[in-house]
C-alpha atoms as a PDB file:
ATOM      1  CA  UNK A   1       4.041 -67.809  17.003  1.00  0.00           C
ATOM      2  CA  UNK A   2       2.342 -64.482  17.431  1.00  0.00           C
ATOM      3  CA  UNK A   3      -0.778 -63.192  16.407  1.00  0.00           C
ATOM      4  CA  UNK A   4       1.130 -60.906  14.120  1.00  0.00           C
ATOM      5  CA  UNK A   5       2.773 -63.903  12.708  1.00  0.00           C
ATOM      6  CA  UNK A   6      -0.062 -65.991  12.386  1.00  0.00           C
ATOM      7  CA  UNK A   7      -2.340 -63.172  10.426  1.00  0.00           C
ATOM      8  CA  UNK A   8      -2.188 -63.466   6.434  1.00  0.00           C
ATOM      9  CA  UNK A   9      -0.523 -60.500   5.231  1.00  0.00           C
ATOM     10  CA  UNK A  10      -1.135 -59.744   1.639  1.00  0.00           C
ATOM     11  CA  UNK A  11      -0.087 -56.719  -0.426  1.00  0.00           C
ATOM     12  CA  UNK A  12      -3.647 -54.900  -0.465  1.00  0.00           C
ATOM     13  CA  UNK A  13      -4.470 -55.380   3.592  1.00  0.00           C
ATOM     14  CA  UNK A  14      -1.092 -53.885   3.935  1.00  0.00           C
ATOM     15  CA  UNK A  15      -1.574 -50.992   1.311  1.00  0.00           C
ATOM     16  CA  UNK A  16      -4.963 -50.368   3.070  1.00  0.00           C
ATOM     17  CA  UNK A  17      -3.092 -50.875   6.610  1.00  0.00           C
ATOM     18  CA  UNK A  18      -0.689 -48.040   5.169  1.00  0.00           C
ATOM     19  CA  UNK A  19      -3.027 -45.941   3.847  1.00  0.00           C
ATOM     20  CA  UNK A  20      -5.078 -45.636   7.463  1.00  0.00           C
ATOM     21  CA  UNK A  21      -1.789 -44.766   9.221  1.00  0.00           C
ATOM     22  CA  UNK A  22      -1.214 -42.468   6.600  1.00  0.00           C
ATOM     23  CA  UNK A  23      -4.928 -40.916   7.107  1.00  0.00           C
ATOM     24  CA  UNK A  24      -4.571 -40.788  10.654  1.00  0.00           C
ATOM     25  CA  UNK A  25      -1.059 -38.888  10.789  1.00  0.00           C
ATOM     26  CA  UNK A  26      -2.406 -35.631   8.787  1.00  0.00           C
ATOM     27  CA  UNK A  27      -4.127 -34.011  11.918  1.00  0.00           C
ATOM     28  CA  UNK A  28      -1.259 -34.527  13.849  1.00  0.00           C
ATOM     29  CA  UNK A  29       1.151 -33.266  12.093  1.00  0.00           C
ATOM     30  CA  UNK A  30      -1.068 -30.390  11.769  1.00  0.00           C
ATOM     31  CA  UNK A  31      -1.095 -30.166  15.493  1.00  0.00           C
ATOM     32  CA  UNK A  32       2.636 -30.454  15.612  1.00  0.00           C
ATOM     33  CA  UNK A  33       3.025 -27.413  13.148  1.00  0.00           C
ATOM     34  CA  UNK A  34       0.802 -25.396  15.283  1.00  0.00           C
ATOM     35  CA  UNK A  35       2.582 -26.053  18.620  1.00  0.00           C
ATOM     36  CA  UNK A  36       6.093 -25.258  16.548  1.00  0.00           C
ATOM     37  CA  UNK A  37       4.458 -21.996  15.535  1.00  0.00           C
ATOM     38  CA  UNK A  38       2.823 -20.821  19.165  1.00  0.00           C
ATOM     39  CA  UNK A  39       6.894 -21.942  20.427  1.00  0.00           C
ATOM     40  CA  UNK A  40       8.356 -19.685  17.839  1.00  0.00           C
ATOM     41  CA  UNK A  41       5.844 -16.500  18.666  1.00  0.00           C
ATOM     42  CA  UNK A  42       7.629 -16.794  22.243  1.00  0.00           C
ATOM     43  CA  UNK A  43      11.103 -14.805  21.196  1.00  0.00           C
ATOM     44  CA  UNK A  44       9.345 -12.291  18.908  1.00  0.00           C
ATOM     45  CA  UNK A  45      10.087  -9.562  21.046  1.00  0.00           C
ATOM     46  CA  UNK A  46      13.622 -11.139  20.941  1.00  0.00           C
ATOM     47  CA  UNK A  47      14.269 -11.062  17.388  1.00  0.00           C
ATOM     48  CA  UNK A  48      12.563  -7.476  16.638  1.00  0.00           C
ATOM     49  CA  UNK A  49      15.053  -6.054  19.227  1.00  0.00           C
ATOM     50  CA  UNK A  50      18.266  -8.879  17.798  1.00  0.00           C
ATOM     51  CA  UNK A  51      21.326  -6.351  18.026  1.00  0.00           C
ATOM     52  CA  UNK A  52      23.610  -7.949  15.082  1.00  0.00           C
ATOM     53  CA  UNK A  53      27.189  -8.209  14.840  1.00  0.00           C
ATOM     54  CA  UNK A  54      28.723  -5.839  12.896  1.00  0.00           C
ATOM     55  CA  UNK A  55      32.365  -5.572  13.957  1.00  0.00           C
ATOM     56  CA  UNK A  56      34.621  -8.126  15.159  1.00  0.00           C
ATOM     57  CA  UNK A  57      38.138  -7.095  15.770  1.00  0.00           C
ATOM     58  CA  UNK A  58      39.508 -10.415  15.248  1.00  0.00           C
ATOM     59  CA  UNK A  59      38.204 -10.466  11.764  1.00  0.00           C
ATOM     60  CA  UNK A  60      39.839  -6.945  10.768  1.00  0.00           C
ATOM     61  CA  UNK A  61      43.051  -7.174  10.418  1.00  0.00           C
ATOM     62  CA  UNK A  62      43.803  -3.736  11.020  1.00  0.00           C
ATOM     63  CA  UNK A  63      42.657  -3.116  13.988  1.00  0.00           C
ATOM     64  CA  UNK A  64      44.626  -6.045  15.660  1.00  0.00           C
ATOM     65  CA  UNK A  65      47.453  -4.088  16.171  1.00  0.00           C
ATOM     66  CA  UNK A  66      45.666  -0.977  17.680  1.00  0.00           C
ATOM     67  CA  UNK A  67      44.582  -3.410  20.832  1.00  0.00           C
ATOM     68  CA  UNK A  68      45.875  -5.628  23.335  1.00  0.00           C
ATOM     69  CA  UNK A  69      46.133  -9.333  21.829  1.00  0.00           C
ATOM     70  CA  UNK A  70      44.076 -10.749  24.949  1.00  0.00           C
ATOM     71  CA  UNK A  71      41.220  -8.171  23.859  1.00  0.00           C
ATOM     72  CA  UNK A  72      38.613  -8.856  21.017  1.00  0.00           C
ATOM     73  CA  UNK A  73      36.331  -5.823  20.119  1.00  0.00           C
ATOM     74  CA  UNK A  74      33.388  -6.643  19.136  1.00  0.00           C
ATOM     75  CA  UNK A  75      30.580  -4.289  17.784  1.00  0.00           C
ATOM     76  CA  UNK A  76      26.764  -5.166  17.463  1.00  0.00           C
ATOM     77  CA  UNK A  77      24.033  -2.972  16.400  1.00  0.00           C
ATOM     78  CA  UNK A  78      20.286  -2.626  16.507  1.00  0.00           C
ATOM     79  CA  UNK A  79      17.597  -0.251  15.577  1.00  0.00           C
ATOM     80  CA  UNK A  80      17.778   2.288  18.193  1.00  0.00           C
ATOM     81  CA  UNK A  81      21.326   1.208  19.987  1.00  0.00           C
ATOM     82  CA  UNK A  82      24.894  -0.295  19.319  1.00  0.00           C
ATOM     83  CA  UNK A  83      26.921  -2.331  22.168  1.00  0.00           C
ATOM     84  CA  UNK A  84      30.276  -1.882  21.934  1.00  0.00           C
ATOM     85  CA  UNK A  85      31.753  -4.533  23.569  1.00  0.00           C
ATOM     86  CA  UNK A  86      35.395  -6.177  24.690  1.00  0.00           C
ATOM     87  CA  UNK A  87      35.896  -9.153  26.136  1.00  0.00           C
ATOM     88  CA  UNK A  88      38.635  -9.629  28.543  1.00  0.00           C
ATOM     89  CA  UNK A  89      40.005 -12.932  30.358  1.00  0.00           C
ATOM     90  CA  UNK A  90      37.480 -13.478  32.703  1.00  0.00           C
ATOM     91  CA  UNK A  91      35.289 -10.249  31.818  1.00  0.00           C
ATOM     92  CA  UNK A  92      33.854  -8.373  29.628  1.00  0.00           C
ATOM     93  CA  UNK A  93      33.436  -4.362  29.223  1.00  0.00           C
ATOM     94  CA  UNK A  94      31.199  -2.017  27.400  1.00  0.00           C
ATOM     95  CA  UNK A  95      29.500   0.654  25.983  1.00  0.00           C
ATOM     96  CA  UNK A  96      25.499   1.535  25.464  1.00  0.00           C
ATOM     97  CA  UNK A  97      25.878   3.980  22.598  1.00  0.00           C
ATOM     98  CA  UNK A  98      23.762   6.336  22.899  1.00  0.00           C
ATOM     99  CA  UNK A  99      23.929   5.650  26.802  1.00  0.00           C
ATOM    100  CA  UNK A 100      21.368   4.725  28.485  1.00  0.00           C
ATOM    101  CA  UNK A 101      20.118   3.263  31.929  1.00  0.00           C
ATOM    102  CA  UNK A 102      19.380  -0.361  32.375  1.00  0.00           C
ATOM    103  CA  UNK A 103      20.653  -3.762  33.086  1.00  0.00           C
ATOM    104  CA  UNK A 104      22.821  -5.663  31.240  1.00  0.00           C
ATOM    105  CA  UNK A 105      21.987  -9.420  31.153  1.00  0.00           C
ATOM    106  CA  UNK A 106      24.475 -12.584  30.714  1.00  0.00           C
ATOM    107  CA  UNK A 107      23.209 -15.160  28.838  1.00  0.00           C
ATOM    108  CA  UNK A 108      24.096 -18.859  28.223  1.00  0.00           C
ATOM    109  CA  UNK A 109      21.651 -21.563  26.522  1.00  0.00           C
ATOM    110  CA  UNK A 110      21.332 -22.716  29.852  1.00  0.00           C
ATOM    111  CA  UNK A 111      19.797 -19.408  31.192  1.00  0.00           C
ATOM    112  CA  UNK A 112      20.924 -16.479  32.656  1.00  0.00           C
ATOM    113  CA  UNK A 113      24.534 -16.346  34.194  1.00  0.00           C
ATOM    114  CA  UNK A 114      24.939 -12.911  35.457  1.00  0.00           C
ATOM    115  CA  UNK A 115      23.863  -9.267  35.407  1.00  0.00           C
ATOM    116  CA  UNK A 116      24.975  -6.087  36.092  1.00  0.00           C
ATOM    117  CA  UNK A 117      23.993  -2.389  36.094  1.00  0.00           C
ATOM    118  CA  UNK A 118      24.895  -0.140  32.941  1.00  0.00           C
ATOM    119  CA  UNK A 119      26.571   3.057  34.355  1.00  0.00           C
ATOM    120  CA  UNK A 120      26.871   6.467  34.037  1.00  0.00           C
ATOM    121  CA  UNK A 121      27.615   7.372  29.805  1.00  0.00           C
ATOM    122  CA  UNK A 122      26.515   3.660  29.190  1.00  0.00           C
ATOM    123  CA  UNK A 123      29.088   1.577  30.843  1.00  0.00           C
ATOM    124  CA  UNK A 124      29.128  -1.545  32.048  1.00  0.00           C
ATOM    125  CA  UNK A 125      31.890  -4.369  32.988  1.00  0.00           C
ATOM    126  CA  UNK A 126      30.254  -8.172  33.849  1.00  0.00           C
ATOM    127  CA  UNK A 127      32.283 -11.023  34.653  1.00  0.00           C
ATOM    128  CA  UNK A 128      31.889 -14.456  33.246  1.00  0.00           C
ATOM    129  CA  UNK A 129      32.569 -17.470  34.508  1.00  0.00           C
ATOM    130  CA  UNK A 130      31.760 -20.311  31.754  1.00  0.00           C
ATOM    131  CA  UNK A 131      32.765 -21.326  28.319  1.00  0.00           C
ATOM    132  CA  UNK A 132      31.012 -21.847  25.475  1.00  0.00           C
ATOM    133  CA  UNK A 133      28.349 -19.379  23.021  1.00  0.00           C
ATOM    134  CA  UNK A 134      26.864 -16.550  25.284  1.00  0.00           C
ATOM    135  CA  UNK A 135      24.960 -13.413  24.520  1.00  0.00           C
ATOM    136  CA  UNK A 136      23.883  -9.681  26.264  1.00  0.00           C
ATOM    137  CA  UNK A 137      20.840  -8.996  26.824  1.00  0.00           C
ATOM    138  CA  UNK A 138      19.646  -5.050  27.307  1.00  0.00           C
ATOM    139  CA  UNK A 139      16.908  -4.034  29.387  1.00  0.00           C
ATOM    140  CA  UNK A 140      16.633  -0.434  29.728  1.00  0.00           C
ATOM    141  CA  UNK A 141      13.381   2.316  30.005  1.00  0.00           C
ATOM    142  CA  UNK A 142      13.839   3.853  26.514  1.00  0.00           C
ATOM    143  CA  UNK A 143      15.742   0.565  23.939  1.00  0.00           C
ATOM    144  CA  UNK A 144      16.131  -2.948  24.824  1.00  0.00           C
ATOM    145  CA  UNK A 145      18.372  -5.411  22.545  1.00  0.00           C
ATOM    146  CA  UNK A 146      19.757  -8.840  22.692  1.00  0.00           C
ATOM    147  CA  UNK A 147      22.807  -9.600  21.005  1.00  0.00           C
ATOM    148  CA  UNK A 148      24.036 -12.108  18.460  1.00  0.00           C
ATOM    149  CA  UNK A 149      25.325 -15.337  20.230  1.00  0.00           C
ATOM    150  CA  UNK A 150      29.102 -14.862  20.631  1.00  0.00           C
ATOM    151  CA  UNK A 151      32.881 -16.691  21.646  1.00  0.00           C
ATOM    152  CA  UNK A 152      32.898 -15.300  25.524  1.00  0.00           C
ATOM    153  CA  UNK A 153      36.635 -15.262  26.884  1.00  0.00           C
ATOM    154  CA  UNK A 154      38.893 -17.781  25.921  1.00  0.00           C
END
């Protein structure tokens, strides 16, 4: 036998066992909502520059038959800039409207998974190599954006 066994247990010293733990949890979960706020404050630059989707060629109809089958346009937009984007087996291409300079970041919610240089008129092609949601990232001088989390090539 134990010594938790072998203590009486009655309803009050267990109400009043309950009521300490209950006592006793308050500044910690008061702690735990602080450290949840401090980790969201982290991506706030993120989500002020979020370039959402706003086109997806797979989802209008119409378009399908003005591109290639293996292509999917996709079309994301933010305050200052829009990506125009198609992904490709094995790569994707696209366009910094208005163009700017910059690099042009891969992402995957494992980190980053490639980069690449936006061109001349706002160009860029990056390959990818792994399944599963990614993203774009945007660094440039004068607009940065990140992009909705998308379906990379199939």
């Amino acid at each position: 036998m134990t010594g938790l066994d072998a203590r009486q247990w009655d309803d009050d010293t267990l109400i009043d066992n309950l009521r300490q733990a209950a006592e006793f949890a308050g500044p910690v979960d008061k702690a735990v909502d602080a450290g949840i706020a401090a980790f969201t404050w982290r991506t706030i630059d993120e989500e002020l520059a979020r370039a959402s989707l706003v086109f997806d060629s797979l989802v209008e109809s119409t378009t399908r038959a003005a591109i290639d089958d293996s292509a999917q346009l996709l079309v994301f937009e933010a305050d200052s800039i829009t990506l125009e984007i198609e992904i490709n087996p094995g790569h994707i291409t696209g366009q910094v409207v208005p163009p700017t300079m910059g690099t042009i970041e891969l992402q995957t919610p494992d980190g980053v998974a490639g980069r690449t240089t936006v061109q001349d008129f706002g160009s860029f092609r990056i390959e990818v190599h792994t399944r599963g949601p990614i993203r774009l990232r945007l660094h440039g001088p004068n607009a940065s954006a990140v992009t909705d989390w998308f379906s990379g090539p199939r």
